[in-house]
C-alpha atoms as a PDB file:
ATOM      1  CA  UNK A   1       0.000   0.000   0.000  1.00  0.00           C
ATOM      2  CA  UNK A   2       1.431   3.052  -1.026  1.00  0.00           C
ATOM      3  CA  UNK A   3       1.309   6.594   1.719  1.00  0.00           C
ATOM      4  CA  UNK A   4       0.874   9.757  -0.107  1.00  0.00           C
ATOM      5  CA  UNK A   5       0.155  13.027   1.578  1.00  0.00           C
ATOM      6  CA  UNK A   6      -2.682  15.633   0.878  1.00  0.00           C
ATOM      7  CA  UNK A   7      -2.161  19.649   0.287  1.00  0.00           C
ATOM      8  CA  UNK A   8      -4.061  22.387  -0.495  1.00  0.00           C
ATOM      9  CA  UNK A   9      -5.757  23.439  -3.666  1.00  0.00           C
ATOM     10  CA  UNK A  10      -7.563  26.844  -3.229  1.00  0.00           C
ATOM     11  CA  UNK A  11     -10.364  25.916  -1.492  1.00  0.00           C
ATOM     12  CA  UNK A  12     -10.413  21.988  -2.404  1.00  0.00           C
ATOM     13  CA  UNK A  13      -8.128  19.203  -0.927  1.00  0.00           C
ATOM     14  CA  UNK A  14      -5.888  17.552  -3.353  1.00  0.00           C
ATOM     15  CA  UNK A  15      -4.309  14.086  -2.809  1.00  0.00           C
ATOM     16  CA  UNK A  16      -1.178  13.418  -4.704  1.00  0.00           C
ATOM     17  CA  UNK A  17      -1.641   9.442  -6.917  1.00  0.00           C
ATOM     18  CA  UNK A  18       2.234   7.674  -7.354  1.00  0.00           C
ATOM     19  CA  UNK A  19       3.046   7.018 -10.726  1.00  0.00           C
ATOM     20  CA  UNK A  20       2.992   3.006 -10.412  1.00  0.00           C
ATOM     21  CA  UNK A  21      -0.595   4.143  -9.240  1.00  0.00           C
ATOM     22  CA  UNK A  22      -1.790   7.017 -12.188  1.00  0.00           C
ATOM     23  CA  UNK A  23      -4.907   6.137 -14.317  1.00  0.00           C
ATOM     24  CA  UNK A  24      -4.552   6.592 -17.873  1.00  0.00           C
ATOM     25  CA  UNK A  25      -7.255   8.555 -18.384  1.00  0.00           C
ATOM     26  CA  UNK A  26      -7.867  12.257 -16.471  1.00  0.00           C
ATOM     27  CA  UNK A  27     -11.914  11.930 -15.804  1.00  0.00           C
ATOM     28  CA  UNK A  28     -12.308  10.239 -12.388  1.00  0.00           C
ATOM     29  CA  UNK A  29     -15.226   9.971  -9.835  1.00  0.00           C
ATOM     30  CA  UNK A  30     -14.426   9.852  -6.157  1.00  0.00           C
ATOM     31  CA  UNK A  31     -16.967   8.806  -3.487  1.00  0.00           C
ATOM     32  CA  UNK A  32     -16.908   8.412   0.283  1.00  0.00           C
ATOM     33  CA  UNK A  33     -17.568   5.051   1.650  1.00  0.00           C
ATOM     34  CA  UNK A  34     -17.363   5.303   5.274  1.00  0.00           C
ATOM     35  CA  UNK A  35     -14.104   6.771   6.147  1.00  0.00           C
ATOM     36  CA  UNK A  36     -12.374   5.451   2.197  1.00  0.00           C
ATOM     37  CA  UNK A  37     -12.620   8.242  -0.495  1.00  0.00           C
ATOM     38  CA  UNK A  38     -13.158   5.514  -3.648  1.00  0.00           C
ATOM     39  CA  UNK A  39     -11.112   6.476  -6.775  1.00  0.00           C
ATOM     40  CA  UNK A  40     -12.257   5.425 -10.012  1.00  0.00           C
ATOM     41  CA  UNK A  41     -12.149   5.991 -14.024  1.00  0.00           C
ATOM     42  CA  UNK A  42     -15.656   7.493 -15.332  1.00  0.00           C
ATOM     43  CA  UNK A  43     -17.222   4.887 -16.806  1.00  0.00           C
ATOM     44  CA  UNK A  44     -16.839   5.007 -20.691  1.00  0.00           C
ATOM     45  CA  UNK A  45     -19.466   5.988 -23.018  1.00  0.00           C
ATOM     46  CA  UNK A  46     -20.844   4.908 -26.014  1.00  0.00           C
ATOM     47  CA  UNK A  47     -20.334   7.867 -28.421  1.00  0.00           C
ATOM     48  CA  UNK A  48     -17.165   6.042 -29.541  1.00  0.00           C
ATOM     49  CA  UNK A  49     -18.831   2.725 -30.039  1.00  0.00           C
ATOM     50  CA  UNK A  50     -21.372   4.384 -32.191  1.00  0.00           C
ATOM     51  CA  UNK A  51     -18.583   6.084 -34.579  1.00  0.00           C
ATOM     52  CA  UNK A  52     -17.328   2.745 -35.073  1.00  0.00           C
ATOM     53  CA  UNK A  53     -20.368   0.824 -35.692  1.00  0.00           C
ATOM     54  CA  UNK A  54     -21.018   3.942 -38.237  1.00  0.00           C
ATOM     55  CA  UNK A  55     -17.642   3.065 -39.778  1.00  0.00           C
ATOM     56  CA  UNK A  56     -18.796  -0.251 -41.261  1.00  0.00           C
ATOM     57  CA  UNK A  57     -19.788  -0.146 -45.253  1.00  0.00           C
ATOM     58  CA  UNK A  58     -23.361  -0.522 -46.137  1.00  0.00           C
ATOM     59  CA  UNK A  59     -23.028  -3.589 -47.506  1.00  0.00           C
ATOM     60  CA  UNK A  60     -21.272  -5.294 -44.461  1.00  0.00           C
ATOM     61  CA  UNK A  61     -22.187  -8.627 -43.992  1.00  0.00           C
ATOM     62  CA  UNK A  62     -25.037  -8.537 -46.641  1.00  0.00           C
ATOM     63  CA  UNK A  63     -24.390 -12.073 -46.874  1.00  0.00           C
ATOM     64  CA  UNK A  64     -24.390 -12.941 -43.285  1.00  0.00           C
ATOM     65  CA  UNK A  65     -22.203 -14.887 -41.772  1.00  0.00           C
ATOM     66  CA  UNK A  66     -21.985 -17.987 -44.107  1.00  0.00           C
ATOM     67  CA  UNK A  67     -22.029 -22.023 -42.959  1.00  0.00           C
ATOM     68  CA  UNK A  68     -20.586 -22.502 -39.602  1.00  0.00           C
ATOM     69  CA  UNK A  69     -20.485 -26.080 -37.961  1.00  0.00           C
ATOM     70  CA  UNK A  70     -22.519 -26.025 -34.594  1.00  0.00           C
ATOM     71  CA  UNK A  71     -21.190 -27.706 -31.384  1.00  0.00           C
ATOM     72  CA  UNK A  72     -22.571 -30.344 -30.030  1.00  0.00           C
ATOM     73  CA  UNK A  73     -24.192 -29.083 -26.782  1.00  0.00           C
ATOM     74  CA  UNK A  74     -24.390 -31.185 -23.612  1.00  0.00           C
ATOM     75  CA  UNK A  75     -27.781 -32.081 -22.840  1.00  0.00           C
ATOM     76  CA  UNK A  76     -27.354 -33.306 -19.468  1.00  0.00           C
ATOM     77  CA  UNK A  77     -29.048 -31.451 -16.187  1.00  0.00           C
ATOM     78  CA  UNK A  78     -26.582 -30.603 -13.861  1.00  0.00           C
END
């Protein structure tokens, strides 16, 4: 477990995150659990998916997927 120290930003306190510790990415939500302050990356959102999806050509997949051999599934009741 690594210590770090708070300090003073204007009127907010700031906590300083080790580099073996830094998230990639700069949008974070914090809660309070008890006496923990929880540190997390903002869950993603979809925009990106939906610029990628809109990447695809028009005529992607128009032939579906083709034959593909099925598995035999286990019937059995567990």
């Amino acid at each position: 477990m690594a210590i770090t120290r708070v300090f003073r930003n204007g009127n907010s306190q700031a906590v300083r995150i080790p580099a073996d510790l830094a998230f990639d990415r700069n949008d974070l939500e914090i809660e309070r659990v008890g006496d923990e302050l929880r540190i997390r990356p903002v869950p993603r959102r979809l925009d990106g998916l939906l610029g990628k999806l809109a990447a695809f050509s028009d005529d992607f997949m128009r032939d579906g997927r083709g034959e593909q051999d099925q598995a035999e599934r286990d019937t059995r009741c567990s």
